[in-house]
C-alpha atoms as a PDB file:
ATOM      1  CA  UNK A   1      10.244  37.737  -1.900  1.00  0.00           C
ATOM      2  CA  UNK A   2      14.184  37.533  -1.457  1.00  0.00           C
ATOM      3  CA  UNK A   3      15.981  38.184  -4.683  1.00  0.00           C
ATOM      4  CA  UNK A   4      17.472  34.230  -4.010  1.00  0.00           C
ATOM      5  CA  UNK A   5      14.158  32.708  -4.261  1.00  0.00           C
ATOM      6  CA  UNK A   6      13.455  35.064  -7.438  1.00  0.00           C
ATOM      7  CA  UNK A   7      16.483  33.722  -8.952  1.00  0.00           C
ATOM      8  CA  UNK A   8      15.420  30.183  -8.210  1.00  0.00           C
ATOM      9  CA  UNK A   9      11.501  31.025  -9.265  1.00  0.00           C
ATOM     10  CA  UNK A  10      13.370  32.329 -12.751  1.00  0.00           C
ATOM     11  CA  UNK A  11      16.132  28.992 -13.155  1.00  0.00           C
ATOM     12  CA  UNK A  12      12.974  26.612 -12.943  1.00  0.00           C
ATOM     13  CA  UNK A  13      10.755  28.787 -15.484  1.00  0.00           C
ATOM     14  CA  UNK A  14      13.385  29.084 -18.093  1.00  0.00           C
ATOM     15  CA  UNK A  15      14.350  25.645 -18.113  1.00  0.00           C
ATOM     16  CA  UNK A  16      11.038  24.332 -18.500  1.00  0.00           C
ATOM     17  CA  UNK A  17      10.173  26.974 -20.985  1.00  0.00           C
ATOM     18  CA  UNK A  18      12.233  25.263 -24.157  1.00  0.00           C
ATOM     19  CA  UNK A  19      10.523  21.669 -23.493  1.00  0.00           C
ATOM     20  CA  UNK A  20       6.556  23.218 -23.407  1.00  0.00           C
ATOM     21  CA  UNK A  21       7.897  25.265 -26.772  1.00  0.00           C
ATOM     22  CA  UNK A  22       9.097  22.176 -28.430  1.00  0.00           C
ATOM     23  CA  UNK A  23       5.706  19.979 -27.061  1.00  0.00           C
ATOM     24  CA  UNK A  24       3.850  22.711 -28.505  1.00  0.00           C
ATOM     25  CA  UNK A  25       5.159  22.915 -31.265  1.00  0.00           C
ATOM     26  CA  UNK A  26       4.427  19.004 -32.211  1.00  0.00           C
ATOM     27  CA  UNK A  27       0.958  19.296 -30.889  1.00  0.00           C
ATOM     28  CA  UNK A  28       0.277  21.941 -33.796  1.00  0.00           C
ATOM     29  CA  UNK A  29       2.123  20.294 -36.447  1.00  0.00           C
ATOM     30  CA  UNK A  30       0.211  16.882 -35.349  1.00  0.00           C
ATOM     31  CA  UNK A  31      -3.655  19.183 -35.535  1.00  0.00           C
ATOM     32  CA  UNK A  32      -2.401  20.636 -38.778  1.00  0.00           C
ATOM     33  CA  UNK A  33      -0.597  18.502 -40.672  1.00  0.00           C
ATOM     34  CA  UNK A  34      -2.142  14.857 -39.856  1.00  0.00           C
ATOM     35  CA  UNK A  35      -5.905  16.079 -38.474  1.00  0.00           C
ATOM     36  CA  UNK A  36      -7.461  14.721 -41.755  1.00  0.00           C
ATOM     37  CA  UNK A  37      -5.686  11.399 -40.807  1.00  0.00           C
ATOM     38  CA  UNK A  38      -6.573  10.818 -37.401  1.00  0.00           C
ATOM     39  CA  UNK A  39      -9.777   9.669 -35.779  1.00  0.00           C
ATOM     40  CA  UNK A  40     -12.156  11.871 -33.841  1.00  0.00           C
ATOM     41  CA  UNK A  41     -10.937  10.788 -30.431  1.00  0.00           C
ATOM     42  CA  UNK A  42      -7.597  11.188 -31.191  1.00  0.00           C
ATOM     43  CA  UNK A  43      -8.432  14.591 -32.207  1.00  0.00           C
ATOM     44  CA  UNK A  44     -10.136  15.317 -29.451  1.00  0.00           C
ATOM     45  CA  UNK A  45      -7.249  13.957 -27.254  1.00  0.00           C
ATOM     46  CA  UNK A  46      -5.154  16.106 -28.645  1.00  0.00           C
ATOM     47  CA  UNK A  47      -7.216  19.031 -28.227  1.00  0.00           C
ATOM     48  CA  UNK A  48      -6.945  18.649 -24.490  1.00  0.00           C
ATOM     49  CA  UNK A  49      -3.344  18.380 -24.832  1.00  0.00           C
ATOM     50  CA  UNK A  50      -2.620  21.910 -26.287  1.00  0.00           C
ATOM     51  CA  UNK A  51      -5.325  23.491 -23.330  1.00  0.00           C
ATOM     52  CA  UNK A  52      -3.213  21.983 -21.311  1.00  0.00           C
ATOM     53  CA  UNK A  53       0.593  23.133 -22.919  1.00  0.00           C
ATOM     54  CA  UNK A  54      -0.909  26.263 -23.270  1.00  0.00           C
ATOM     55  CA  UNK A  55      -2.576  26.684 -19.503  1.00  0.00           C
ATOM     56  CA  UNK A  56       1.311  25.259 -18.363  1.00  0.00           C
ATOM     57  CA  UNK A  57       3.183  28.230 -20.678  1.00  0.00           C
ATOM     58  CA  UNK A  58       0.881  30.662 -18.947  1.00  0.00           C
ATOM     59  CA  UNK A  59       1.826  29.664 -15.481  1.00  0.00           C
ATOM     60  CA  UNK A  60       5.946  29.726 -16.890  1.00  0.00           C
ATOM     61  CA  UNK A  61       5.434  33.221 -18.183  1.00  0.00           C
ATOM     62  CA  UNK A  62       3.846  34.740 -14.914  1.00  0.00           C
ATOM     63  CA  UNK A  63       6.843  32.723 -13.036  1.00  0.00           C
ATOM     64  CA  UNK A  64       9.015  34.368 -15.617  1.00  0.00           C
ATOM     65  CA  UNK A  65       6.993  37.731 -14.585  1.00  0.00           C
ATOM     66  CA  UNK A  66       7.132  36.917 -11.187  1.00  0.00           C
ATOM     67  CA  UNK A  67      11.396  36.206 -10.913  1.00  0.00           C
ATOM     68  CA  UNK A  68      11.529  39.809 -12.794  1.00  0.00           C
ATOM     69  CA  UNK A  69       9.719  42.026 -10.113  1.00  0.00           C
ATOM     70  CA  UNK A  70      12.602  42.176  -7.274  1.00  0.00           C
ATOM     71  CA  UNK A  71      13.316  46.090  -7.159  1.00  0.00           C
ATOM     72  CA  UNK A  72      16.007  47.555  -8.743  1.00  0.00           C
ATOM     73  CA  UNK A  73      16.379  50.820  -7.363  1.00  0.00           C
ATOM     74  CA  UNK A  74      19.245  51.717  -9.999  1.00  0.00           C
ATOM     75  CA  UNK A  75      16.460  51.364 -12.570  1.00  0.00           C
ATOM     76  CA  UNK A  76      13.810  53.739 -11.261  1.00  0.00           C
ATOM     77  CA  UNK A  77      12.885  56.839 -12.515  1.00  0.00           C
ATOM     78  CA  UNK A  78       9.902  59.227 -12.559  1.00  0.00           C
ATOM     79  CA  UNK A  79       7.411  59.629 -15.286  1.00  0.00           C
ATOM     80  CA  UNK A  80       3.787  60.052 -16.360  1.00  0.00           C
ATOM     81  CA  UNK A  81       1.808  56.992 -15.130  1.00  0.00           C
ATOM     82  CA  UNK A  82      -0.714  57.978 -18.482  1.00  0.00           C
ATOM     83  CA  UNK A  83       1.819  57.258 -20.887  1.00  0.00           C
ATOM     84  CA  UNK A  84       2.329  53.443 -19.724  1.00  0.00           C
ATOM     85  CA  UNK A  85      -1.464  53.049 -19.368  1.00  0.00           C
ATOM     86  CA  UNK A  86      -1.988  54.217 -22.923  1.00  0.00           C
ATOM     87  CA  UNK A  87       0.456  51.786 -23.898  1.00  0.00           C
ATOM     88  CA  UNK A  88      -1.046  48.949 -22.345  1.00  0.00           C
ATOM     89  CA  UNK A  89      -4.585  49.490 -23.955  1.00  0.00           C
ATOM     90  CA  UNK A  90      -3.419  50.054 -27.487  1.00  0.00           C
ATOM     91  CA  UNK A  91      -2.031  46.336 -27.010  1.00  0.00           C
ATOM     92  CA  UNK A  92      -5.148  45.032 -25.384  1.00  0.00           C
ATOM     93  CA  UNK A  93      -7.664  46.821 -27.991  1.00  0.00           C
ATOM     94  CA  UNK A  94      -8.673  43.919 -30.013  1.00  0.00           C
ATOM     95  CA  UNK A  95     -10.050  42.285 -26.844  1.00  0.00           C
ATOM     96  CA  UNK A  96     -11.325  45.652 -25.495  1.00  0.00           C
ATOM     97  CA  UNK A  97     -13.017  45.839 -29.138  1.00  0.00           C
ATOM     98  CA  UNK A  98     -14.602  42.292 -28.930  1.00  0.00           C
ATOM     99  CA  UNK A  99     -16.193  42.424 -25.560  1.00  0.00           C
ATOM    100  CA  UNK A 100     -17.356  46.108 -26.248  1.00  0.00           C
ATOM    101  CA  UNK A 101     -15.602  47.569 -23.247  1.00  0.00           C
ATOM    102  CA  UNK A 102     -15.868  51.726 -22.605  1.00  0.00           C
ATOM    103  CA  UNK A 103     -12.321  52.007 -21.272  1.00  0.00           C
ATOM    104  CA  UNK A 104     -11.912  56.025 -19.790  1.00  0.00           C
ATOM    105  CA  UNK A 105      -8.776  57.108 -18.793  1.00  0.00           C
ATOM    106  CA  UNK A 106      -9.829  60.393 -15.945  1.00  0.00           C
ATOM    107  CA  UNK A 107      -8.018  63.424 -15.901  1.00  0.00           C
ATOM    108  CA  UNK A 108      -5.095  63.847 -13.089  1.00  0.00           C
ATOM    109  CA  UNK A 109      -3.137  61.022 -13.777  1.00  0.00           C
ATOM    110  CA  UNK A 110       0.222  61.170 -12.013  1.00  0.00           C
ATOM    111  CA  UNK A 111       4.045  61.262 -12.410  1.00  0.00           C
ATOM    112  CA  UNK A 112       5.298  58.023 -10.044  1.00  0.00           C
ATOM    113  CA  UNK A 113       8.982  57.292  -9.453  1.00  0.00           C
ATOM    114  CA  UNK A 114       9.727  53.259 -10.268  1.00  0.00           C
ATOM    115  CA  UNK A 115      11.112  50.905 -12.099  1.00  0.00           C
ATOM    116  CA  UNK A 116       9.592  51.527 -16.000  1.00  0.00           C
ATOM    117  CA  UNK A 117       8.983  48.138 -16.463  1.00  0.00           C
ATOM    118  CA  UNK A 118       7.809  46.730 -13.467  1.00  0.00           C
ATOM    119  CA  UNK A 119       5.167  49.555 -13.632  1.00  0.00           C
ATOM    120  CA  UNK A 120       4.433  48.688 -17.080  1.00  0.00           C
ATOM    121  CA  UNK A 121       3.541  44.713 -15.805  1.00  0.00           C
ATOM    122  CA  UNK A 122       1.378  45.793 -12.638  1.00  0.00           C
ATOM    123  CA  UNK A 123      -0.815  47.953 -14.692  1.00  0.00           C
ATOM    124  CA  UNK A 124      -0.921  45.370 -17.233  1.00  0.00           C
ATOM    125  CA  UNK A 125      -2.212  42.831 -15.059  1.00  0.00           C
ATOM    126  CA  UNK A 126      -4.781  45.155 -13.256  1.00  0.00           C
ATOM    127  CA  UNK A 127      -6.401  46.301 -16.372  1.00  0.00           C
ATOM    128  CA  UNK A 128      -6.320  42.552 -18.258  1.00  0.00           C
ATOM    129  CA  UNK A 129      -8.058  41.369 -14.532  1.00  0.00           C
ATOM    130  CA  UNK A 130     -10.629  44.230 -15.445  1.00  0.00           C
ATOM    131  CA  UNK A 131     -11.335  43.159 -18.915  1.00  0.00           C
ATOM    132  CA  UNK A 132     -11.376  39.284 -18.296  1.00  0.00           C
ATOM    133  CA  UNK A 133     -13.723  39.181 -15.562  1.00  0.00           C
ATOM    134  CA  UNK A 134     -16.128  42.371 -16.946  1.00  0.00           C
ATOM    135  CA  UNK A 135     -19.102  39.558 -17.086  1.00  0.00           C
ATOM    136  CA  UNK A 136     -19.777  37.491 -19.762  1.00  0.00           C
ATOM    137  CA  UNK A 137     -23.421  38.797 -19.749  1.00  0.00           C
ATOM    138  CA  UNK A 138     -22.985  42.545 -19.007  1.00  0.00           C
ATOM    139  CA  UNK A 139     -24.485  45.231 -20.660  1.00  0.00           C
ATOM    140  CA  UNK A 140     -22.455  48.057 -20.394  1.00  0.00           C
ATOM    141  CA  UNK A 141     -18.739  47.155 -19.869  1.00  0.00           C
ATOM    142  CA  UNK A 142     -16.681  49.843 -18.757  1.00  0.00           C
ATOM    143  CA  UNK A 143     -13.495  50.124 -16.958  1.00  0.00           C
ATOM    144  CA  UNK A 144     -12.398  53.573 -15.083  1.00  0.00           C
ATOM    145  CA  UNK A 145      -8.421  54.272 -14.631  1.00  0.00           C
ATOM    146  CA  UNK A 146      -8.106  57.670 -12.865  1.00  0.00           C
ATOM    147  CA  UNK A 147      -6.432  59.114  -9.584  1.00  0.00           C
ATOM    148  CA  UNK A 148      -8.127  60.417  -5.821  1.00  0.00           C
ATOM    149  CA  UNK A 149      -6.389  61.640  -2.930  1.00  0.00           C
ATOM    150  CA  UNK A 150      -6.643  59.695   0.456  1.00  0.00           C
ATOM    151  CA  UNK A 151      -4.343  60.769   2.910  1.00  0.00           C
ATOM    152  CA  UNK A 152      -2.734  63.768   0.953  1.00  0.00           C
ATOM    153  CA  UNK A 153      -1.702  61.159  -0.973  1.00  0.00           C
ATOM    154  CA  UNK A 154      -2.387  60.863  -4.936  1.00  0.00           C
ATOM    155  CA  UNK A 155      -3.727  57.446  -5.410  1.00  0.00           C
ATOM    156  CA  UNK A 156      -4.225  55.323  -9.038  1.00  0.00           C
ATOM    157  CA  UNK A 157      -7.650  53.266  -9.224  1.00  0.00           C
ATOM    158  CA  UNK A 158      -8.929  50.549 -11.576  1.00  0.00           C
ATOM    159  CA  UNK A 159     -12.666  50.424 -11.475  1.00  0.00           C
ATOM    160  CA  UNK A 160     -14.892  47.779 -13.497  1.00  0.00           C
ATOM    161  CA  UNK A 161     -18.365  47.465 -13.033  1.00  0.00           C
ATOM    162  CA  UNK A 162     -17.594  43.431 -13.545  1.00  0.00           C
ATOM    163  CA  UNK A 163     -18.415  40.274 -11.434  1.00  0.00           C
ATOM    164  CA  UNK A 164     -16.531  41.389  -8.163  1.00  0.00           C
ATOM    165  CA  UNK A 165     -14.827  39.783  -5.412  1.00  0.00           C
ATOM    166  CA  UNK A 166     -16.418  38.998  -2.508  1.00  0.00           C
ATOM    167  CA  UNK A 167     -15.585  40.395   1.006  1.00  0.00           C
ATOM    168  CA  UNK A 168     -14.399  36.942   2.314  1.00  0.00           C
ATOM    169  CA  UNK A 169     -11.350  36.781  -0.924  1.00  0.00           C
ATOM    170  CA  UNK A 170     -10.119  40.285  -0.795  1.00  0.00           C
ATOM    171  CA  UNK A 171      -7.412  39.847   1.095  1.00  0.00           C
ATOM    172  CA  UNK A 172      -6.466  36.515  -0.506  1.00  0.00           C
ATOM    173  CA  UNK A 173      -6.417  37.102  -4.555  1.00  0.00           C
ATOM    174  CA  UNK A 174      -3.385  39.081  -3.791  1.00  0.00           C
ATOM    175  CA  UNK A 175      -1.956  35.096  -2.932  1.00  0.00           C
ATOM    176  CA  UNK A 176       0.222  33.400  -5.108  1.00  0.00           C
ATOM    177  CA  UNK A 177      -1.862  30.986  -6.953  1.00  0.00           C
ATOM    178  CA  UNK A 178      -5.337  32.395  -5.050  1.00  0.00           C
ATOM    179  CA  UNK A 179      -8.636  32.651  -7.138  1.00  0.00           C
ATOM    180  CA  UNK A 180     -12.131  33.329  -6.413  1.00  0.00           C
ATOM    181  CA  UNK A 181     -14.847  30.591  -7.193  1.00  0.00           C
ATOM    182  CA  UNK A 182     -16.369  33.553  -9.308  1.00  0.00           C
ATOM    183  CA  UNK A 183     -13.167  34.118 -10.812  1.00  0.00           C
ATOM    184  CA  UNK A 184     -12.893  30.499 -12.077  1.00  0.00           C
ATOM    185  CA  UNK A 185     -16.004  30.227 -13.539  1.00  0.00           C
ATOM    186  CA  UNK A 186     -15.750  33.707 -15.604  1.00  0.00           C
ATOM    187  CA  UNK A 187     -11.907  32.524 -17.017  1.00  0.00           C
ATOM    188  CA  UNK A 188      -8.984  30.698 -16.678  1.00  0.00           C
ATOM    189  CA  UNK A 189      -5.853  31.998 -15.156  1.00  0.00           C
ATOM    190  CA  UNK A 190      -2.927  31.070 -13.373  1.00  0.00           C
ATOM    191  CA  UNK A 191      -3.211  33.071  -9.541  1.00  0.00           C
ATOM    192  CA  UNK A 192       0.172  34.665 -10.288  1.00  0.00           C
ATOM    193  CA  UNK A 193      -0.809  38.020 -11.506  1.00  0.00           C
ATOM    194  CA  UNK A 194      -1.898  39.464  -8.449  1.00  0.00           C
ATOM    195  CA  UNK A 195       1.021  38.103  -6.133  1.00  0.00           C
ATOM    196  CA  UNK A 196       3.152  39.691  -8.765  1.00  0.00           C
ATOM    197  CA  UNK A 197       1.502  43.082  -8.797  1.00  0.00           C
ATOM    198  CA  UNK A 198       1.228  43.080  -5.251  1.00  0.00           C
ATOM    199  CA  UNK A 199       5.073  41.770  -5.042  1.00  0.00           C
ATOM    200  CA  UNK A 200       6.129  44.990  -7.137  1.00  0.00           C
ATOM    201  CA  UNK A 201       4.170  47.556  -5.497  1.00  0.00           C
ATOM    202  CA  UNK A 202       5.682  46.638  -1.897  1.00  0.00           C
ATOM    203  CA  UNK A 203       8.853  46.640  -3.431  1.00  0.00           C
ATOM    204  CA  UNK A 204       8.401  50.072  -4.266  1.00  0.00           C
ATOM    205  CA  UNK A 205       7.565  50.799  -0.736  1.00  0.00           C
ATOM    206  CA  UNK A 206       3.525  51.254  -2.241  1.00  0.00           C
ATOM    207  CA  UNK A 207       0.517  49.580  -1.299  1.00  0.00           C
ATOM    208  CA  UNK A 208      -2.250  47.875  -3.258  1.00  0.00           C
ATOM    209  CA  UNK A 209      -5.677  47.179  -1.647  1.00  0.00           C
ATOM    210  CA  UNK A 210      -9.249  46.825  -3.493  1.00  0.00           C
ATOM    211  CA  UNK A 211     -12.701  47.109  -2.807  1.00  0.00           C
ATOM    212  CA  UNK A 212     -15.887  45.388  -4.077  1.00  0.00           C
ATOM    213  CA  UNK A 213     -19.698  45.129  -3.455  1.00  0.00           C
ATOM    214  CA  UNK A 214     -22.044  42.131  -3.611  1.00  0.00           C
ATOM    215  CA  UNK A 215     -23.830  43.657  -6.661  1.00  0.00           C
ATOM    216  CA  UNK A 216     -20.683  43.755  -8.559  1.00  0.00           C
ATOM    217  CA  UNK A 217     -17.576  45.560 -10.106  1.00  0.00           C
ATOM    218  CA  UNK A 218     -13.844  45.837  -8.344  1.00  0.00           C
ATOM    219  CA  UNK A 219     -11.892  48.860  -7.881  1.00  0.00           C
ATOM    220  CA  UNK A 220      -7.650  48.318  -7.414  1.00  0.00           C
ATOM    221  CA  UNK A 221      -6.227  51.235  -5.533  1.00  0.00           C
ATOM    222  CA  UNK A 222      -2.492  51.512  -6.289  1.00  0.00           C
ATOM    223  CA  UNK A 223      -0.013  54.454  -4.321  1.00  0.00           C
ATOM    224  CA  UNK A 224       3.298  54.341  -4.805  1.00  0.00           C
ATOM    225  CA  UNK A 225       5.776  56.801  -3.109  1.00  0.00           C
ATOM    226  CA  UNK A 226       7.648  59.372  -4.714  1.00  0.00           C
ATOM    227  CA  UNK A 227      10.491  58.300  -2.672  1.00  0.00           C
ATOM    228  CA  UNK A 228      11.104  55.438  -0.404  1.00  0.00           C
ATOM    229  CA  UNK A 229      10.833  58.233   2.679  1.00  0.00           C
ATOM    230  CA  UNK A 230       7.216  59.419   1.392  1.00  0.00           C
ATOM    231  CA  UNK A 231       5.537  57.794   4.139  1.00  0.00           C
ATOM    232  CA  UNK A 232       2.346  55.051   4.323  1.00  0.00           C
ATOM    233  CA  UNK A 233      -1.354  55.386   3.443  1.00  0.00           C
ATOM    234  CA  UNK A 234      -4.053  54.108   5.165  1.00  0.00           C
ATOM    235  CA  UNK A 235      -6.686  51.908   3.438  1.00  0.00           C
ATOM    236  CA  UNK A 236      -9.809  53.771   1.988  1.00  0.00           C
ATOM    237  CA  UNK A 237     -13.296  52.538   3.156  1.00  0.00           C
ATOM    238  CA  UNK A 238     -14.878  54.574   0.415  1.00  0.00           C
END
């Protein structure tokens, strides 16, 4: 996306950030204060309201995401991919704790050159995709982050042994606002992450591709070039 149409994605987002705040704010104040007062349809009213504020904030903050991952090549820098990774499932351990996840991080991690950040929200997003759609019903959630070569080429993967994507949406969850029946059904989301991982990877001159099976589980496959001049990969079929 053009760094116009960022800017544009980013006016709209902010300025309807302040009135959801301030809706959502009431909402809570209204189920707190005045829930012993009110009868059970209004309640339940209300109830749908906040799902609803709360579903539309989601959407603003991935749009918010989304007007942040333009590249900024005055920003980049290289360091250890491990230590944002780490990061990221520290703050995601209460949910990793609750669904019982087995999160292990591989050996061989590399150093990329990119924008901190930016880095920071892709992997974010890949491994929260991991642990939402796991399976509600599985019995041995795990999620592999590690590194292979293809093409000479050092390449980061995600693996989950969760509900997949079939063949006929692989190409398509990386669409703004794309999701999977399967995907649906398992959780709610917004169809931003993706386009926004997938935005900030090509903007780092990378590519992002993954692979699934019909009896389950997802694997991401991230390279990004040490330099713009670094050359392309090929997709894996492995």
């Amino acid at each position: 996306m053009h760094n116009k149409e960022l800017s544009f994605i980013y006016t709209i987002a902010h300025e309807l950030k302040a009135p959801i705040i301030t809706i959502e704010g009431f909402l809570n104040a209204l189920l707190k204060d005045f829930s012993h007062e009110l009868p059970g349809d209004a309640k339940e009213y209300l109830s749908y309201m906040d799902s609803a504020v709360r579903r539309l904030k989601a959407v603003i903050n991935d749009l918010l995401n989304l007007s942040k991952s333009s590249p900024d090549d005055n920003k980049r820098e290289k360091f250890p991919i491990k230590d944002i990774i780490n990061d990221v499932i520290i703050r995601m351990r209460p949910i990793i704790k609750q669904k019982g996840i087995k999160i292990n991080i591989h050996q061989g991690l590399p150093l990329v050159y990119g924008n901190k950040k930016q880095i920071e929200l892709v992997m974010e997003n890949l491994i929260s995709n991991a642990i939402k759609y796991i399976g509600r019903n599985n019995p041995d959630p795990k999620v592999d982050i590690g590194a292979r070569e293809i093409d000479d080429k050092k390449v980061i993967f995600i693996k989950d042994n969760g509900i997949g994507i079939d063949k006929k949406y692989q190409d398509k969850v990386f669409d703004i606002f794309e999701r999977t029946p399967a995907g649906k059904k398992e959780s709610e989301g917004t169809g931003i992450g993706l386009f926004i991982v997938k935005n900030i990877i090509e903007g780092h001159g990378g590519k992002i591709w993954v692979e699934s099976c019909k009896r389950g589980g997802s694997t991401f496959y991230i390279y990004l070039p040490e330099r713009e001049e670094d050359g392309s990969i090929k997709d894996s079929d492995s």
